[in-house]
C-alpha atoms as a PDB file:
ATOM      1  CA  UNK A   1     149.577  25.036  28.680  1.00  0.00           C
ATOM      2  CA  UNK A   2     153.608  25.786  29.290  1.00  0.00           C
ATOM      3  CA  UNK A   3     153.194  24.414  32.636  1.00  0.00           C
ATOM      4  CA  UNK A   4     151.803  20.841  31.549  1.00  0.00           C
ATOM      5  CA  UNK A   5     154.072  20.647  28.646  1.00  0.00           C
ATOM      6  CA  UNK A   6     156.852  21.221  30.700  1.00  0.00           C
ATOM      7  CA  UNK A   7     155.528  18.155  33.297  1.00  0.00           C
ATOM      8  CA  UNK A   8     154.679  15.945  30.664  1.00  0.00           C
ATOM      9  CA  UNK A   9     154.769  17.249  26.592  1.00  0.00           C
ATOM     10  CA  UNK A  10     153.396  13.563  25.656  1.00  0.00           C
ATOM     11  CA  UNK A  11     150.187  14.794  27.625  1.00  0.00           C
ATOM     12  CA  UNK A  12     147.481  15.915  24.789  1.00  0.00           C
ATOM     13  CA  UNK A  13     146.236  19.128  25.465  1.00  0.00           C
ATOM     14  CA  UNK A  14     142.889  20.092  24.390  1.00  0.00           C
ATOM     15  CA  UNK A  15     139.701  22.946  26.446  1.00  0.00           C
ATOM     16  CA  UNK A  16     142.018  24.588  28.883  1.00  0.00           C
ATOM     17  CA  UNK A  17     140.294  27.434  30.404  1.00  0.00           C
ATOM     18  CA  UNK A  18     140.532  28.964  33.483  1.00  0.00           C
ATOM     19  CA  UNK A  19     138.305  27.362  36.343  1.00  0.00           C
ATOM     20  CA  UNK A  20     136.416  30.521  36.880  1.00  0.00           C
ATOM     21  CA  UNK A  21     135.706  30.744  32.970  1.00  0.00           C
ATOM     22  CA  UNK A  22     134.093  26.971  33.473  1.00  0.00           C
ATOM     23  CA  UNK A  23     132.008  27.841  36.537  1.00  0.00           C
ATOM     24  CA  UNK A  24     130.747  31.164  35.216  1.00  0.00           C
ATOM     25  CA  UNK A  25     129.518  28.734  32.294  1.00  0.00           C
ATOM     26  CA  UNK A  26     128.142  25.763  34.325  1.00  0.00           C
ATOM     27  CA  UNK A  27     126.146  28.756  35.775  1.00  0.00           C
ATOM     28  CA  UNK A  28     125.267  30.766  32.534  1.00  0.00           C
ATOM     29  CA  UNK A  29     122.134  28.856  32.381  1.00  0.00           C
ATOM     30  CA  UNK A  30     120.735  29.453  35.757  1.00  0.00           C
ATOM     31  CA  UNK A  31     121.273  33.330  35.627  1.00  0.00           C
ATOM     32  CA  UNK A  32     119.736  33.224  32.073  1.00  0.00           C
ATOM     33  CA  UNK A  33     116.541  31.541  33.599  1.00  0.00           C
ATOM     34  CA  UNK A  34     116.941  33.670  36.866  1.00  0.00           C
ATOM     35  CA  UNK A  35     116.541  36.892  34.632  1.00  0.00           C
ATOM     36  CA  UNK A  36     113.652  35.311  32.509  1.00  0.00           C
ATOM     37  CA  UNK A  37     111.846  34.908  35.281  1.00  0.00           C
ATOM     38  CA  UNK A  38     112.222  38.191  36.936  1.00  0.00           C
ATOM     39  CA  UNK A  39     111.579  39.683  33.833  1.00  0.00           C
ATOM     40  CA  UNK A  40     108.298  37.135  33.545  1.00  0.00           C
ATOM     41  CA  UNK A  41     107.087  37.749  37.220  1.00  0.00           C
ATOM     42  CA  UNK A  42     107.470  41.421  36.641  1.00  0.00           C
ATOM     43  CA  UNK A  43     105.464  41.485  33.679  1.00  0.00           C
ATOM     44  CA  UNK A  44     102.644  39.761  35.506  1.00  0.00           C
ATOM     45  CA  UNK A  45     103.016  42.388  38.335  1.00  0.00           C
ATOM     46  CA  UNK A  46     102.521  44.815  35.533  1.00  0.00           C
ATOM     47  CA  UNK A  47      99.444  43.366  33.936  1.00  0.00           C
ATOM     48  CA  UNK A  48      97.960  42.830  37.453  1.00  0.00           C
ATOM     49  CA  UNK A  49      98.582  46.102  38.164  1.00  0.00           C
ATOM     50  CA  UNK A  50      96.798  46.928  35.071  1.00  0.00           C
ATOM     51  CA  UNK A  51      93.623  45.133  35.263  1.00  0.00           C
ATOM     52  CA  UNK A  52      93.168  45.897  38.738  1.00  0.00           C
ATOM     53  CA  UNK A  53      92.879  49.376  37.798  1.00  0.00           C
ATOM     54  CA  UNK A  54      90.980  48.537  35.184  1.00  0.00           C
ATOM     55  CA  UNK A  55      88.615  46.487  37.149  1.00  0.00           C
ATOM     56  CA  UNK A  56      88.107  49.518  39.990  1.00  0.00           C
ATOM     57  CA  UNK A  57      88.054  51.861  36.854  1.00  0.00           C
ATOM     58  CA  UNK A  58      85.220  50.518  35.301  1.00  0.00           C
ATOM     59  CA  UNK A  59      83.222  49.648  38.963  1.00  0.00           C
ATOM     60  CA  UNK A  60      83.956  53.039  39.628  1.00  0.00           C
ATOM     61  CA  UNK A  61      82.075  54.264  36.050  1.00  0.00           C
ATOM     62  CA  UNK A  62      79.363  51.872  36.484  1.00  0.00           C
ATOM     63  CA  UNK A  63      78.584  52.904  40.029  1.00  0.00           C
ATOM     64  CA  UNK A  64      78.865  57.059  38.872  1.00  0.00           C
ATOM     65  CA  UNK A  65      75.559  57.682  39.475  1.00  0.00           C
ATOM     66  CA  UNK A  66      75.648  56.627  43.121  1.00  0.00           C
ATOM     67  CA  UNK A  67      78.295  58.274  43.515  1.00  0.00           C
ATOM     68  CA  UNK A  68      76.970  61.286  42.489  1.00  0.00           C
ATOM     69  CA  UNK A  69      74.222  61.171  44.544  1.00  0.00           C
ATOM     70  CA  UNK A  70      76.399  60.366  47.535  1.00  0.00           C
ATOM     71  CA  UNK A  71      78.064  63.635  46.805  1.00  0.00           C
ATOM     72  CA  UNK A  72      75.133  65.721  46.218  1.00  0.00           C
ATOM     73  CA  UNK A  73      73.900  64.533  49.776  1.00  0.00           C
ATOM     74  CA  UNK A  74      77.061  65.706  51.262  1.00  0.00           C
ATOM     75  CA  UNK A  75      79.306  62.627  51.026  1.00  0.00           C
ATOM     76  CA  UNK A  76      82.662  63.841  51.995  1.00  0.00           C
ATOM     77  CA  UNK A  77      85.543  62.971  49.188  1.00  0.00           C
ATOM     78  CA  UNK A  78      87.081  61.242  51.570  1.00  0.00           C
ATOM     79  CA  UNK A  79      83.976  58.540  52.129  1.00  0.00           C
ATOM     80  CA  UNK A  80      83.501  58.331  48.250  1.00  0.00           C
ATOM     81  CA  UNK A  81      87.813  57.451  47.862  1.00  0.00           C
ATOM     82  CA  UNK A  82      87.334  54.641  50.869  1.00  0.00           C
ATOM     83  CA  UNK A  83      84.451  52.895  48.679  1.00  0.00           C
ATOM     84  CA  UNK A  84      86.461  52.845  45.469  1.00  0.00           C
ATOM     85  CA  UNK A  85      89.726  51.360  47.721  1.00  0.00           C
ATOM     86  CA  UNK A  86      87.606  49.418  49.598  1.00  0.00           C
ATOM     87  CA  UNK A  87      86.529  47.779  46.918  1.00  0.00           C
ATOM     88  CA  UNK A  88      90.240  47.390  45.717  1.00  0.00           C
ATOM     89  CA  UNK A  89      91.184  46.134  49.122  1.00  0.00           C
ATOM     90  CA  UNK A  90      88.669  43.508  49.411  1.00  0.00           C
ATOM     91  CA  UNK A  91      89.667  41.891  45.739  1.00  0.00           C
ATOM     92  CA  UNK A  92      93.570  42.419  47.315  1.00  0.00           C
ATOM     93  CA  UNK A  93      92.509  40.119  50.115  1.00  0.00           C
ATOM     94  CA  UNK A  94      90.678  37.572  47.928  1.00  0.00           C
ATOM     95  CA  UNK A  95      93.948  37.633  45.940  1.00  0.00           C
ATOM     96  CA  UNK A  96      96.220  36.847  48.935  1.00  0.00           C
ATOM     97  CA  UNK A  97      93.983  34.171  49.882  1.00  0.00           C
ATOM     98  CA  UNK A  98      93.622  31.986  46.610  1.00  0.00           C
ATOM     99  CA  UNK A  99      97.133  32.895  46.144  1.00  0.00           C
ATOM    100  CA  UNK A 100      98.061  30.943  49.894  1.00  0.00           C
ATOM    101  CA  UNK A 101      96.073  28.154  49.101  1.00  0.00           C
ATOM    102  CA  UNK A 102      97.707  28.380  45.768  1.00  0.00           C
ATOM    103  CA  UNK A 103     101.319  28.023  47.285  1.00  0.00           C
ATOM    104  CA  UNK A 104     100.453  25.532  49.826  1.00  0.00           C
ATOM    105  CA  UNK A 105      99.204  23.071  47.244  1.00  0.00           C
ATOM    106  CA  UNK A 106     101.899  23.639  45.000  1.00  0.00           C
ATOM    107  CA  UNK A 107     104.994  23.898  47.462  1.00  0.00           C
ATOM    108  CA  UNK A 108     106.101  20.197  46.792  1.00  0.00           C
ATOM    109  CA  UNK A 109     106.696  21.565  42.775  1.00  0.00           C
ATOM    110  CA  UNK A 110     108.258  24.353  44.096  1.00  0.00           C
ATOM    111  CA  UNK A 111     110.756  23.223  46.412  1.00  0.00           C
ATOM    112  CA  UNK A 112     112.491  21.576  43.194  1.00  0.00           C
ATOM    113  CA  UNK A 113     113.217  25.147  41.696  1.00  0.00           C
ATOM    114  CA  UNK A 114     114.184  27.036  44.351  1.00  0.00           C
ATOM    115  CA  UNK A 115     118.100  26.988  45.814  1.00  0.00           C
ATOM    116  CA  UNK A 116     118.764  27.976  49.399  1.00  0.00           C
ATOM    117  CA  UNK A 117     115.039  29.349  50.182  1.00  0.00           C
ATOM    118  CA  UNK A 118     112.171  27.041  51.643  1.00  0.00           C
ATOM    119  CA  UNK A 119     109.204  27.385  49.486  1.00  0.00           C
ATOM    120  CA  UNK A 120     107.311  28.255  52.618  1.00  0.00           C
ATOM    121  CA  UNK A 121     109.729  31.122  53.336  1.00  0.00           C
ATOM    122  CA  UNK A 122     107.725  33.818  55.387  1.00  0.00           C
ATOM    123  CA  UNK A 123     109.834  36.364  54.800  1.00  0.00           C
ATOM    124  CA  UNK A 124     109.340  36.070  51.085  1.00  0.00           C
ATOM    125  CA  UNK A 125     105.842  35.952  51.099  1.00  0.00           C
ATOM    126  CA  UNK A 126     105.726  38.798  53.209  1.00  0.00           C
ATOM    127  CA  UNK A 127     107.717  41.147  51.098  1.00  0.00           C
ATOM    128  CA  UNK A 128     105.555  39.734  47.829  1.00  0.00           C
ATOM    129  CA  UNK A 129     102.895  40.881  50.108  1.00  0.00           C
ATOM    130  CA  UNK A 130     103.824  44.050  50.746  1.00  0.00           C
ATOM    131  CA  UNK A 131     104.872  44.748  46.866  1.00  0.00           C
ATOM    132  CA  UNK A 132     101.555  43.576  46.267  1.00  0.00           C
ATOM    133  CA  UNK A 133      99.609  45.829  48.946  1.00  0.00           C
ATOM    134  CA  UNK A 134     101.159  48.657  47.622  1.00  0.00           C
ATOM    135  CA  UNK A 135     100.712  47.912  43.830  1.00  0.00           C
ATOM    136  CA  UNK A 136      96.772  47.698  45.104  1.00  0.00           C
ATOM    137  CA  UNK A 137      96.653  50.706  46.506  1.00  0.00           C
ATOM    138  CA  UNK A 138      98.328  52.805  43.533  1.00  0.00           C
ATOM    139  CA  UNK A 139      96.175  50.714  40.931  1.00  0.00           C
ATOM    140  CA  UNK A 140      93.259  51.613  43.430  1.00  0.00           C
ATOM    141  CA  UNK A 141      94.332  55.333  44.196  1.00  0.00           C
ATOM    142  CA  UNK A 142      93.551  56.662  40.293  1.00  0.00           C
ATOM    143  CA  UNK A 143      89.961  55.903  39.982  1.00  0.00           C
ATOM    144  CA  UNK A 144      89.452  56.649  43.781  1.00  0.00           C
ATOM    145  CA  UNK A 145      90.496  60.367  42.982  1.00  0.00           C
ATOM    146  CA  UNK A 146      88.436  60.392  39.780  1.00  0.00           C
ATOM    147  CA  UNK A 147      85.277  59.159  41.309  1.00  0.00           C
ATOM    148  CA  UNK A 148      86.301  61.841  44.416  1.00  0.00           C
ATOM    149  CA  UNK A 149      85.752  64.700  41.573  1.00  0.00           C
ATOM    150  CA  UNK A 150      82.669  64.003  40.022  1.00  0.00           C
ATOM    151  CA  UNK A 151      80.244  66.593  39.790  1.00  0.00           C
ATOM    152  CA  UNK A 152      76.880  65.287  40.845  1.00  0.00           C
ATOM    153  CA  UNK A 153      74.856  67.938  38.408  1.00  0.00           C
ATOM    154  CA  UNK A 154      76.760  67.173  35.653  1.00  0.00           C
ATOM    155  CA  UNK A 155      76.746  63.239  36.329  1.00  0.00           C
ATOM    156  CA  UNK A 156      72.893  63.032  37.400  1.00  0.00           C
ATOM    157  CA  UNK A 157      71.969  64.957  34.462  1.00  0.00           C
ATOM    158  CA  UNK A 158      73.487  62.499  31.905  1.00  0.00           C
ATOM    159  CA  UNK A 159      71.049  59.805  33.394  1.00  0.00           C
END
């Protein structure tokens, strides 16, 4: 303000602010969005996460009584966790797919949001892959070990 009133006082003064106080504003809204978003796409990781387990949970209760009788043949734990993530696995891969097709139909929508990043980016979808993989295999892991430690007796018995 001293510096333009000493050029010109006539000048009317009115909003000065610093030009880093105006950028940081212009981009308030797209940080703002950027956060909503993250916070968005991690709640949906959560809730996938969620009824993934849930789905493998309940497979995993309605197939018991094979599993029990798997075990009381001699099934190893070990063959009894790979049917339980197996099963988790093959709904991963189902995922993956419908979610490809997914992006490639919608990449044209896409590309409008996104700011230095293709929408076909490979190394993005591989590290949402990843995440994913692993989000599969801890959902997946929990009723694995559960149906590992059924007792037959106790589980054929109930039938």
């Amino acid at each position: 303000r001293e510096i333009i009133n000493r050029l010109d006082p006539t000048q009317p003064l009115f909003d000065v602010r610093p030009m880093a106080e105006r950028v940081a504003e212009t981009w308030a809204t797209h940080r703002l969005l950027t956060f909503l978003l993250t916070i968005f796409a991690g709640l949906a990781l959560l809730l996938a996460a969620v009824g993934l387990y849930g789905v493998l949970a309940y497979s995993a209760f309605r197939r018991l009584r094979e599993i029990a009788v798997r075990l009381a043949l001699g099934a190893r734990p070990a063959h009894i966790r790979g049917l339980v993530m197996g099963h988790g696995l093959r709904l991963f891969g189902a995922g993956i797919a419908l979610g490809a097709l997914g992006v490639l139909a919608s990449s044209g929508v896409i590309r409008s949001f996104l700011f230095g990043v293709s929408p076909l980016d490979p190394e993005t979808y591989l590290a949402v892959g990843l995440l994913l993989s692993v989000v599969t295999i801890l959902a997946a892991w929990i009723p694995a070990r559960r149906a590992c430690r059924v007792n037959p007796i106790v589980a054929l018995r109930s039938e």
